[in-house]
C-alpha atoms as a PDB file:
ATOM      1  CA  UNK A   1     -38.842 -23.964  -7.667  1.00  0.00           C
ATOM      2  CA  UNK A   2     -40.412 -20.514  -7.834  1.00  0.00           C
ATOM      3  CA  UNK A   3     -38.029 -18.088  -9.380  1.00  0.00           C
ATOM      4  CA  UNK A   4     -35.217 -17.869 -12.418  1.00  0.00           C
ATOM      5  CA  UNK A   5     -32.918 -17.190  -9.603  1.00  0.00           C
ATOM      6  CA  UNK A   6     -33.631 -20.923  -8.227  1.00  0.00           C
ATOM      7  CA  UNK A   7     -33.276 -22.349 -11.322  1.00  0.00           C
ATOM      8  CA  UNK A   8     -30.036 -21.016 -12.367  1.00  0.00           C
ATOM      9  CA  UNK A   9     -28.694 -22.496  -8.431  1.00  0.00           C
ATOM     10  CA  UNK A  10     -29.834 -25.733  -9.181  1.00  0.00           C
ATOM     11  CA  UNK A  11     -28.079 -25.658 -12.381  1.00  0.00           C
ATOM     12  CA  UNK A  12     -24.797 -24.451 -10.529  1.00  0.00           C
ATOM     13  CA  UNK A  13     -24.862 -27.022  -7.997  1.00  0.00           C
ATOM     14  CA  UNK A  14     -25.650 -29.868 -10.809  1.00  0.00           C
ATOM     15  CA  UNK A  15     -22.986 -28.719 -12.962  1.00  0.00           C
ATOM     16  CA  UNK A  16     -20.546 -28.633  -9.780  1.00  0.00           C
ATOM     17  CA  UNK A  17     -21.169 -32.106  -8.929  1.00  0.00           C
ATOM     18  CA  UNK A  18     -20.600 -33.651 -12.512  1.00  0.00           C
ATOM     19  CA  UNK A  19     -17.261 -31.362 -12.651  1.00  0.00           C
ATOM     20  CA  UNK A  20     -16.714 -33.372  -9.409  1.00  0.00           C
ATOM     21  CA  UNK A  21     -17.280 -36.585 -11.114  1.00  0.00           C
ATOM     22  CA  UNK A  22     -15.272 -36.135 -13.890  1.00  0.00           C
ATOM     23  CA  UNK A  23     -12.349 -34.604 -12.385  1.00  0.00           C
ATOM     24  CA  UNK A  24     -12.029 -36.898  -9.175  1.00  0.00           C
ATOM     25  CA  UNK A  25      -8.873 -37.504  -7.895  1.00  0.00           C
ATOM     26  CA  UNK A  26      -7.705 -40.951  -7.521  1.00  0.00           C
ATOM     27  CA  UNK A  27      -8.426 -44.336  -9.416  1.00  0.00           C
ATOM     28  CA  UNK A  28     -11.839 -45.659 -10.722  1.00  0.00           C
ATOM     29  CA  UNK A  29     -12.900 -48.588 -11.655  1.00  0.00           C
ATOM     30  CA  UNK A  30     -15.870 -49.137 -13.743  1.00  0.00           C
ATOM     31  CA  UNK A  31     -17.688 -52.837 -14.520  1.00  0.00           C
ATOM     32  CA  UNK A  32     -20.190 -52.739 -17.664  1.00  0.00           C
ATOM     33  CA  UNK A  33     -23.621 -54.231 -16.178  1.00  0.00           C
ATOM     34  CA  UNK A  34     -25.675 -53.830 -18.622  1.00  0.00           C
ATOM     35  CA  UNK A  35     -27.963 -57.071 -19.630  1.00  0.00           C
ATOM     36  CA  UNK A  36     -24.593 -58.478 -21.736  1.00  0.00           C
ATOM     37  CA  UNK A  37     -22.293 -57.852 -19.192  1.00  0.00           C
ATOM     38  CA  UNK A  38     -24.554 -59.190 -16.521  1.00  0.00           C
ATOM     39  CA  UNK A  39     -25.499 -62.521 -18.315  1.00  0.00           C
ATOM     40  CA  UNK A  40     -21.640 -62.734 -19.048  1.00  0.00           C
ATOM     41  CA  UNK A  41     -21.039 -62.841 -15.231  1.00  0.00           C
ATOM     42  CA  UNK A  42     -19.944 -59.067 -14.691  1.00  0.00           C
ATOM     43  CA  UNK A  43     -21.912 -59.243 -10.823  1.00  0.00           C
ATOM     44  CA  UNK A  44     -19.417 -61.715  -9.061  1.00  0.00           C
ATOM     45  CA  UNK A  45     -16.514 -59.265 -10.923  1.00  0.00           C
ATOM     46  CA  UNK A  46     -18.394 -56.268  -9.577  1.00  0.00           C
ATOM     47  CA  UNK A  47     -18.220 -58.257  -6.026  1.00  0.00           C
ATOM     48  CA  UNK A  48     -14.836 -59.130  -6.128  1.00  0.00           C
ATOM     49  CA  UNK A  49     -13.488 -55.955  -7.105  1.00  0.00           C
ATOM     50  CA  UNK A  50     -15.487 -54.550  -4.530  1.00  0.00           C
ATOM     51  CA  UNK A  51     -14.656 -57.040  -1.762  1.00  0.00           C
ATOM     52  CA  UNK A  52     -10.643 -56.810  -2.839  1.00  0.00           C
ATOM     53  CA  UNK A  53     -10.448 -53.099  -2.476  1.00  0.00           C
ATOM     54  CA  UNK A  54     -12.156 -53.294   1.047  1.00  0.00           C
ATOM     55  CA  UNK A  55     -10.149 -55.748   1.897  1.00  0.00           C
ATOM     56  CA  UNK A  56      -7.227 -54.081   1.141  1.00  0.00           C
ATOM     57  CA  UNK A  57      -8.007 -50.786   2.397  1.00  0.00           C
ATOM     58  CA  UNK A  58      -7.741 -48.672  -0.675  1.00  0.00           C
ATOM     59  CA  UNK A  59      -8.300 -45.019  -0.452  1.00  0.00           C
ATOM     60  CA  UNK A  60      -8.908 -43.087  -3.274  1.00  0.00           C
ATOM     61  CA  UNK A  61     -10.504 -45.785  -5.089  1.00  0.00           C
ATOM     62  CA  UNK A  62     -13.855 -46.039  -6.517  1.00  0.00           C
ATOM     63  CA  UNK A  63     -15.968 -48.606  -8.133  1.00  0.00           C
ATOM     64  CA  UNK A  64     -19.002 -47.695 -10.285  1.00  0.00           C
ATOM     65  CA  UNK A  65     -21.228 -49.370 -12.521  1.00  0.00           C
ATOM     66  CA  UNK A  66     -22.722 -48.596 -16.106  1.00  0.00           C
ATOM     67  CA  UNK A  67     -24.127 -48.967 -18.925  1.00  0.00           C
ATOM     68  CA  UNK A  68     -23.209 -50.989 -22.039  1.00  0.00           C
ATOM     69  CA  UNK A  69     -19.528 -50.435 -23.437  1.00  0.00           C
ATOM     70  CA  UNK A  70     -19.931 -51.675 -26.587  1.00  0.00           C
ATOM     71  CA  UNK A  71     -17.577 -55.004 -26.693  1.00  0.00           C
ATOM     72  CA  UNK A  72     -20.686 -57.372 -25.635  1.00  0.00           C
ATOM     73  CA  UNK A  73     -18.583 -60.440 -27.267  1.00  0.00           C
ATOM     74  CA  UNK A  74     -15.773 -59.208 -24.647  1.00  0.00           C
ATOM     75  CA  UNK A  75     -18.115 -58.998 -21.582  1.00  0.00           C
ATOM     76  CA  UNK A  76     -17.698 -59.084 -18.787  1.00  0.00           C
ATOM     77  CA  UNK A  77     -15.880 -55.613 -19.186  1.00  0.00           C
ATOM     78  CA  UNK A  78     -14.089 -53.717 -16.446  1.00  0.00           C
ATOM     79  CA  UNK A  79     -12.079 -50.128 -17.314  1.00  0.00           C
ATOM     80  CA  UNK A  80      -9.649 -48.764 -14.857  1.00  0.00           C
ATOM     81  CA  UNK A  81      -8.766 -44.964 -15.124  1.00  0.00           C
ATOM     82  CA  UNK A  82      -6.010 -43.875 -13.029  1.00  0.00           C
ATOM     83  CA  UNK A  83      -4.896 -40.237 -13.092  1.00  0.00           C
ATOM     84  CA  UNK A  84      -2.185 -39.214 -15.483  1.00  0.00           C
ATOM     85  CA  UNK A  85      -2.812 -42.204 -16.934  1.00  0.00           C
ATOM     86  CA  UNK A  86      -3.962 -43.797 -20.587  1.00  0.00           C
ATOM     87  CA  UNK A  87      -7.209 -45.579 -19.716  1.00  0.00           C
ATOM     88  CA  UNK A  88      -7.203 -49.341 -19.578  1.00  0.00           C
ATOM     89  CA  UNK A  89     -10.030 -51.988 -20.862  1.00  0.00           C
ATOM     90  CA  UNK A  90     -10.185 -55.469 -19.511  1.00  0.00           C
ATOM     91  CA  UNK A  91     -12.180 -58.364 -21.222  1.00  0.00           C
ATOM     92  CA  UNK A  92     -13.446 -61.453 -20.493  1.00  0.00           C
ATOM     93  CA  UNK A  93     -13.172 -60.666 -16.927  1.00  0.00           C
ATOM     94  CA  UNK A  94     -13.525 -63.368 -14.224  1.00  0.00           C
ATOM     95  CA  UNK A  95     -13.567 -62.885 -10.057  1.00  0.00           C
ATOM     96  CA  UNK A  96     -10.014 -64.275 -10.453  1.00  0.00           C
ATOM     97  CA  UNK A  97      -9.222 -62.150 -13.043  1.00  0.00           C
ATOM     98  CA  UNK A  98     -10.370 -58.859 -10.874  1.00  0.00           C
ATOM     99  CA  UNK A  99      -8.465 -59.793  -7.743  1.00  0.00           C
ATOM    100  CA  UNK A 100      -5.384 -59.909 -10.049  1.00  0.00           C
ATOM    101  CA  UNK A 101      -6.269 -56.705 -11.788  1.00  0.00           C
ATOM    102  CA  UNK A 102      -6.785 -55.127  -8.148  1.00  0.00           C
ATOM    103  CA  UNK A 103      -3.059 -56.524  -6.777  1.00  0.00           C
ATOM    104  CA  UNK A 104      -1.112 -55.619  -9.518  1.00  0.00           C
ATOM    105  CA  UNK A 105      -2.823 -52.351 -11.294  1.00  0.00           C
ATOM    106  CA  UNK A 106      -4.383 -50.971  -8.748  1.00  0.00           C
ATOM    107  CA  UNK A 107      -2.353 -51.379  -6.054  1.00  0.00           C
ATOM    108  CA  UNK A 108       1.113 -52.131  -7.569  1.00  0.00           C
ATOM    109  CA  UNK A 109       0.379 -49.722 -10.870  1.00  0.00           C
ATOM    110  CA  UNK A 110       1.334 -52.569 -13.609  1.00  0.00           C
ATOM    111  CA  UNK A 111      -1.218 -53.567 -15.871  1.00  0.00           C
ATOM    112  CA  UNK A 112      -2.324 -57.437 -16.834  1.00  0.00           C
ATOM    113  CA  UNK A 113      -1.801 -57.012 -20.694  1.00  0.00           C
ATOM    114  CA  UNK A 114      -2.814 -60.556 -20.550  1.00  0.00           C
ATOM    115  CA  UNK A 115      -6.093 -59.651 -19.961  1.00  0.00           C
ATOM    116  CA  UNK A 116      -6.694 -56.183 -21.912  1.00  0.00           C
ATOM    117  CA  UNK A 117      -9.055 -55.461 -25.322  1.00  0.00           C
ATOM    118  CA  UNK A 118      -5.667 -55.234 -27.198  1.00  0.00           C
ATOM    119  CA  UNK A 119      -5.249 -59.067 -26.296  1.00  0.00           C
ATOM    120  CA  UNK A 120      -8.025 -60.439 -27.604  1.00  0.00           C
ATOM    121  CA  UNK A 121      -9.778 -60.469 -31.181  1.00  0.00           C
ATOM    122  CA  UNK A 122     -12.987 -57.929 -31.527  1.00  0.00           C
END
Protein backbone atom coordinates (compact mmCIF):
# COMPACT_ATOMS: atom_id res chain seq x y z
CA UNK A 1 0.00 0.00 0.00
CA UNK A 2 1.57 3.19 -1.33
CA UNK A 3 -1.06 5.78 -1.88
CA UNK A 4 -4.54 7.23 -0.14
CA UNK A 5 -6.04 6.10 -3.32
CA UNK A 6 -5.11 2.29 -2.32
CA UNK A 7 -6.26 2.64 0.89
CA UNK A 8 -9.62 3.96 0.31
CA UNK A 9 -9.98 0.52 -2.43
CA UNK A 10 -9.14 -1.72 0.15
CA UNK A 11 -11.64 -0.20 2.33
CA UNK A 12 -14.32 -0.49 -0.56
CA UNK A 13 -13.69 -3.97 -1.26
CA UNK A 14 -13.70 -4.85 2.72
CA UNK A 15 -16.79 -3.06 3.28
CA UNK A 16 -18.36 -4.90 0.08
CA UNK A 17 -17.63 -8.22 1.35
CA UNK A 18 -19.11 -7.74 4.98
CA UNK A 19 -22.32 -6.10 3.13
CA UNK A 20 -22.10 -9.54 1.41
CA UNK A 21 -22.05 -11.32 4.63
CA UNK A 22 -24.68 -9.73 6.22
CA UNK A 23 -27.09 -9.53 3.52
CA UNK A 24 -26.66 -13.17 2.03
CA UNK A 25 -29.41 -14.70 0.59
CA UNK A 26 -30.54 -17.95 1.84
CA UNK A 27 -30.40 -19.76 5.34
CA UNK A 28 -27.45 -19.83 7.88
CA UNK A 29 -26.74 -21.72 10.42
CA UNK A 30 -24.40 -20.78 13.09
CA UNK A 31 -22.92 -23.32 16.09
CA UNK A 32 -21.28 -21.33 19.18
CA UNK A 33 -17.63 -22.99 19.52
CA UNK A 34 -16.24 -21.16 21.77
CA UNK A 35 -14.36 -23.13 24.82
CA UNK A 36 -18.18 -23.61 26.53
CA UNK A 37 -19.76 -24.65 23.60
CA UNK A 38 -16.94 -26.92 22.63
CA UNK A 39 -16.56 -28.71 26.07
CA UNK A 40 -20.48 -28.94 25.91
CA UNK A 41 -20.11 -31.07 22.70
CA UNK A 42 -20.94 -28.27 20.03
CA UNK A 43 -18.08 -30.20 17.39
CA UNK A 44 -20.11 -33.48 16.69
CA UNK A 45 -23.33 -30.76 16.27
CA UNK A 46 -21.09 -28.71 14.01
CA UNK A 47 -20.43 -32.25 12.11
CA UNK A 48 -23.75 -33.31 11.90
CA UNK A 49 -25.22 -30.26 10.72
CA UNK A 50 -22.61 -30.18 8.32
CA UNK A 51 -22.78 -33.81 7.18
CA UNK A 52 -26.93 -33.51 7.03
CA UNK A 53 -26.93 -30.56 4.73
CA UNK A 54 -24.41 -32.36 2.34
CA UNK A 55 -26.20 -35.10 2.48
CA UNK A 56 -29.18 -33.62 1.57
CA UNK A 57 -28.02 -31.39 -1.03
CA UNK A 58 -28.99 -28.03 0.31
CA UNK A 59 -28.30 -24.99 -1.67
CA UNK A 60 -28.37 -21.82 -0.24
CA UNK A 61 -27.35 -23.00 3.03
CA UNK A 62 -24.46 -22.10 5.08
CA UNK A 63 -22.89 -23.21 8.24
CA UNK A 64 -20.46 -20.99 10.20
CA UNK A 65 -18.91 -21.01 13.42
CA UNK A 66 -18.34 -18.34 16.28
CA UNK A 67 -17.69 -17.04 19.11
CA UNK A 68 -19.41 -17.25 22.52
CA UNK A 69 -23.31 -16.47 22.54
CA UNK A 70 -23.73 -15.85 25.87
CA UNK A 71 -26.12 -18.88 27.18
CA UNK A 72 -22.91 -21.09 28.26
CA UNK A 73 -25.43 -23.09 30.74
CA UNK A 74 -27.47 -23.71 27.32
CA UNK A 75 -24.43 -24.85 25.22
CA UNK A 76 -24.14 -26.42 22.88
CA UNK A 77 -25.91 -23.46 20.97
CA UNK A 78 -26.91 -23.47 17.32
CA UNK A 79 -28.98 -20.19 15.69
CA UNK A 80 -30.69 -20.58 12.41
CA UNK A 81 -31.51 -17.31 10.42
CA UNK A 82 -33.63 -17.77 7.51
CA UNK A 83 -34.63 -14.77 5.39
CA UNK A 84 -37.82 -12.97 6.20
CA UNK A 85 -37.66 -14.69 9.11
CA UNK A 86 -37.49 -14.03 13.20
CA UNK A 87 -34.18 -15.63 14.16
CA UNK A 88 -34.25 -18.90 16.03
CA UNK A 89 -31.90 -20.17 19.11
CA UNK A 90 -31.50 -23.80 19.88
CA UNK A 91 -30.07 -25.16 23.26
CA UNK A 92 -28.74 -28.02 24.57
CA UNK A 93 -28.10 -29.22 21.18
CA UNK A 94 -27.15 -32.87 20.47
CA UNK A 95 -26.06 -34.61 16.81
CA UNK A 96 -29.63 -35.98 17.07
CA UNK A 97 -30.99 -32.93 17.89
CA UNK A 98 -29.25 -31.12 14.63
CA UNK A 99 -30.34 -33.75 12.13
CA UNK A 100 -33.90 -32.99 13.39
CA UNK A 101 -33.40 -29.28 13.32
CA UNK A 102 -31.95 -29.76 9.63
CA UNK A 103 -35.25 -32.07 8.40
CA UNK A 104 -37.79 -30.10 9.73
CA UNK A 105 -36.50 -26.22 9.85
CA UNK A 106 -34.32 -26.19 7.38
CA UNK A 107 -35.62 -28.15 4.94
CA UNK A 108 -39.37 -28.39 5.79
CA UNK A 109 -39.42 -24.56 7.39
CA UNK A 110 -41.10 -25.67 10.92
CA UNK A 111 -39.22 -25.06 13.88
CA UNK A 112 -38.49 -27.73 16.96
CA UNK A 113 -39.95 -25.43 19.78
CA UNK A 114 -39.02 -28.40 21.76
CA UNK A 115 -35.68 -27.58 21.53
CA UNK A 116 -35.50 -23.56 21.44
CA UNK A 117 -34.04 -20.92 24.38
CA UNK A 118 -37.78 -20.13 25.03
CA UNK A 119 -38.06 -23.90 26.22
CA UNK A 120 -35.74 -24.08 28.64
CA UNK A 121 -34.93 -22.07 31.98
CA UNK A 122 -31.85 -19.38 31.65
Amino acid sequence: MKTLQELEEIRKRTLETMNLRKESEGTRIVVGMATCGIAAGARPVLLKIMEEVEKRNLSGVTVAQTGCIGLCQLEPIVEVYKPGQEKVTYVKMTPEAAARVVAEHIVNDQVVLEQTVGRFQV
